[in-house]
Protein backbone atom coordinates (compact mmCIF):
# COMPACT_ATOMS: atom_id res chain seq x y z
CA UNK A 1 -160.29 20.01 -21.05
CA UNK A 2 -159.62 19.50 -24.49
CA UNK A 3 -156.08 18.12 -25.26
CA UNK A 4 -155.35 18.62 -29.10
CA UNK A 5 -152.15 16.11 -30.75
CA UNK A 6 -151.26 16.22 -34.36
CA UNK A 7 -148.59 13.98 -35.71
CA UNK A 8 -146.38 14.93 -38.53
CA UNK A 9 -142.38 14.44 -39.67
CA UNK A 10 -139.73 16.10 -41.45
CA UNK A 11 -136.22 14.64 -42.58
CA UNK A 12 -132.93 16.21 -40.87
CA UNK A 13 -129.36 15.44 -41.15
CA UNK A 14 -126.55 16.66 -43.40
CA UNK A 15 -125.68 13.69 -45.16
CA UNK A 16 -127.97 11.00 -44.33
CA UNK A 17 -131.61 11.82 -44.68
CA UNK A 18 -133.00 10.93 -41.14
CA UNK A 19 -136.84 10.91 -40.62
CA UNK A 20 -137.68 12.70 -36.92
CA UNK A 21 -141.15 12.23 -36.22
CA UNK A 22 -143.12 15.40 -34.19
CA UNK A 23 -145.80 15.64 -32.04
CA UNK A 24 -147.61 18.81 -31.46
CA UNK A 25 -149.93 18.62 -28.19
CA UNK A 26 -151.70 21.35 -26.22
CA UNK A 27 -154.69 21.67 -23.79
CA UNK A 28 -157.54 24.11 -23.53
CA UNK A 29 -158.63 24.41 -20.11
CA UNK A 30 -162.07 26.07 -19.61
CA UNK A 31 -162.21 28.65 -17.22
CA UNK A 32 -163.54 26.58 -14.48
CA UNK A 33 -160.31 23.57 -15.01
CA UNK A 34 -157.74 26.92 -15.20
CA UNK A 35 -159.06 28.56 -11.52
CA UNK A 36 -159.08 25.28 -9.90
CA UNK A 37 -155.30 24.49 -11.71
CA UNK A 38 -154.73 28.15 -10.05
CA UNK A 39 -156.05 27.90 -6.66
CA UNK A 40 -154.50 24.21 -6.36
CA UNK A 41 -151.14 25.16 -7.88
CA UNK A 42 -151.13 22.35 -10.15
CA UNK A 43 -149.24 24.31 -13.10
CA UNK A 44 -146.45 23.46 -12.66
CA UNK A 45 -146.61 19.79 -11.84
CA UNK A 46 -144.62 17.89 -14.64
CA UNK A 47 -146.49 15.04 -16.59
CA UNK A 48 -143.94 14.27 -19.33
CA UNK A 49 -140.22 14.52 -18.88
CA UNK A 50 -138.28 13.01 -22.10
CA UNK A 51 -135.78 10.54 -21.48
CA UNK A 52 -133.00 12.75 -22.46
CA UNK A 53 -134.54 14.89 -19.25
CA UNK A 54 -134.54 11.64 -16.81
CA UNK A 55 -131.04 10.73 -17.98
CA UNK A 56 -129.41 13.93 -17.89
CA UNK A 57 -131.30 14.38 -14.26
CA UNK A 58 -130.21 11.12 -13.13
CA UNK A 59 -126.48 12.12 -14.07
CA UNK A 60 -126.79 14.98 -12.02
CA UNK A 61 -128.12 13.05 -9.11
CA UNK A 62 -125.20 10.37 -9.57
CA UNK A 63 -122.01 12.39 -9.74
CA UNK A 64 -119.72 11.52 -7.17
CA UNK A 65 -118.15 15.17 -6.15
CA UNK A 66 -118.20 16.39 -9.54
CA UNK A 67 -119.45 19.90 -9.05
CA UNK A 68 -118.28 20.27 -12.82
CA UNK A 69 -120.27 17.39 -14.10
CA UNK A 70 -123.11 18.05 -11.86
CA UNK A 71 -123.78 21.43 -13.06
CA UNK A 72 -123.71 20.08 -16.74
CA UNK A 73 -125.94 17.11 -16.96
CA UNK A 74 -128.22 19.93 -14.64
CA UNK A 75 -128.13 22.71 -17.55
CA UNK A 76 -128.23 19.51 -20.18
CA UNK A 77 -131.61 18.02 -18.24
CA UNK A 78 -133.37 21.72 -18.40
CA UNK A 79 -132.61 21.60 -22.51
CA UNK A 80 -134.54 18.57 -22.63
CA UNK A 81 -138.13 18.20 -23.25
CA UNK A 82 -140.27 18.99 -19.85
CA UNK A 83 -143.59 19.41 -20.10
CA UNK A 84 -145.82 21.06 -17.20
CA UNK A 85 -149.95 21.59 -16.56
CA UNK A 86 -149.23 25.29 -17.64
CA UNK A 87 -146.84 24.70 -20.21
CA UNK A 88 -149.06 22.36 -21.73
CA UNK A 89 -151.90 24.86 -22.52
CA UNK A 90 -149.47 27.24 -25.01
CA UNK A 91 -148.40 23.92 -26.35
CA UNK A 92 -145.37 21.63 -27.35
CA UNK A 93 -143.39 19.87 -30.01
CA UNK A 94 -142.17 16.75 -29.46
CA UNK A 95 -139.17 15.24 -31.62
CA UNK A 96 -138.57 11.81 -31.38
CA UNK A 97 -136.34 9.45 -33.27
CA UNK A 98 -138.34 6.63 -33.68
CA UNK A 99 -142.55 6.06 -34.10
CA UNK A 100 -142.06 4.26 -30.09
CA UNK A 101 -140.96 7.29 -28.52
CA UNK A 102 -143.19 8.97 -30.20
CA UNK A 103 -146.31 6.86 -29.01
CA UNK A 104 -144.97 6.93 -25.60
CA UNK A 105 -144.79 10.82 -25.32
CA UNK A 106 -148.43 10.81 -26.74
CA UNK A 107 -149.34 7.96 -24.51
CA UNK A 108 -148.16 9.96 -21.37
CA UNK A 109 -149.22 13.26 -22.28
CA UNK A 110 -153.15 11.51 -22.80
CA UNK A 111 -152.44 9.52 -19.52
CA UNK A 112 -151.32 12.54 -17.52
CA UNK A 113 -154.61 14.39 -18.92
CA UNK A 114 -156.82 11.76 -17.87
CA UNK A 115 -155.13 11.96 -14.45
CA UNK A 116 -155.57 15.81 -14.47
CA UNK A 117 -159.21 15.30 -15.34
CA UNK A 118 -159.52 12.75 -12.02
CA UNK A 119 -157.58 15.62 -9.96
CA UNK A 120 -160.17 19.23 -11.63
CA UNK A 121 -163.24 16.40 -10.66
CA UNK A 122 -162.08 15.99 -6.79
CA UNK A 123 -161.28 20.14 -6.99
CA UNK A 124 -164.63 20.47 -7.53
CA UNK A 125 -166.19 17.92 -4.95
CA UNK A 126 -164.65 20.07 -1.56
CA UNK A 127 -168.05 22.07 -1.37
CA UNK A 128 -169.46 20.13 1.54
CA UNK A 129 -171.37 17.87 -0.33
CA UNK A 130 -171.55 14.23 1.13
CA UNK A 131 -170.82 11.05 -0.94
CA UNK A 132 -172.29 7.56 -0.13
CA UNK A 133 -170.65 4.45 -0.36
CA UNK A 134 -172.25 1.21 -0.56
CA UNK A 135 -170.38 -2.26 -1.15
């Protein structure tokens, strides 16, 4: 697996000139990493949510009876940044406000790769083949 980032940032706003800082990260998969992500059905395990997605997912959660409200912070959670195995590989842009958020979508994206790697590496170990143990 290959996962490739590149930072950059543009300016928004109408009247005040606001700096949003971007992330672009996707994953190559060789072929052997996308049959075992297949034949596992690991695609569409999240490993990034943005916080706008755990808030607006939380509110949903929380809402004491309020079908209305429910059903909001539900279609406001699934505008928010979610980022699968599968999604991953045709890639995403991350906004953030500030350079924090921005390492800490880069830090989980390489974390949830690196957990993904430990996953593909058990995938392949269920041929029969006996480990040893010593302590």
């Amino acid at each position: 697996m290959r996962l490739k980032l590149n930072r950059s940032q543009k300016t928004g706003g109408m009247i005040s000139k606001k700096v949003i800082f971007i992330l672009n990260a996707r994953a190559d998969y060789s072929n052997e990493e996308q049959a075992n992500i297949k034949k596992y059905r690991l695609g569409p395990q999240n490993i990034y949510n943005s916080e706008a997605t755990r808030k607006h997912a939380s509110n949903a959660i929380n809402q004491n009876g309020g079908t209305l409200g429910m059903l909001a912070s539900a279609a406001m959670a699934k505008m928010s940044l979610s980022i699968t195995i599968d999604s991953l590989a045709n890639g995403h842009q991350v906004e953030c406000q500030d350079i924090d958020e921005l390492l800490g979508a880069e830090e989980a994206i390489r974390s949830a790769c690196e957990n993904l790697k430990g996953y593909l590496e058990v995938a392949d170990s269920f041929d029969g083949r006996e480990e040893v143990v010593e302590y």
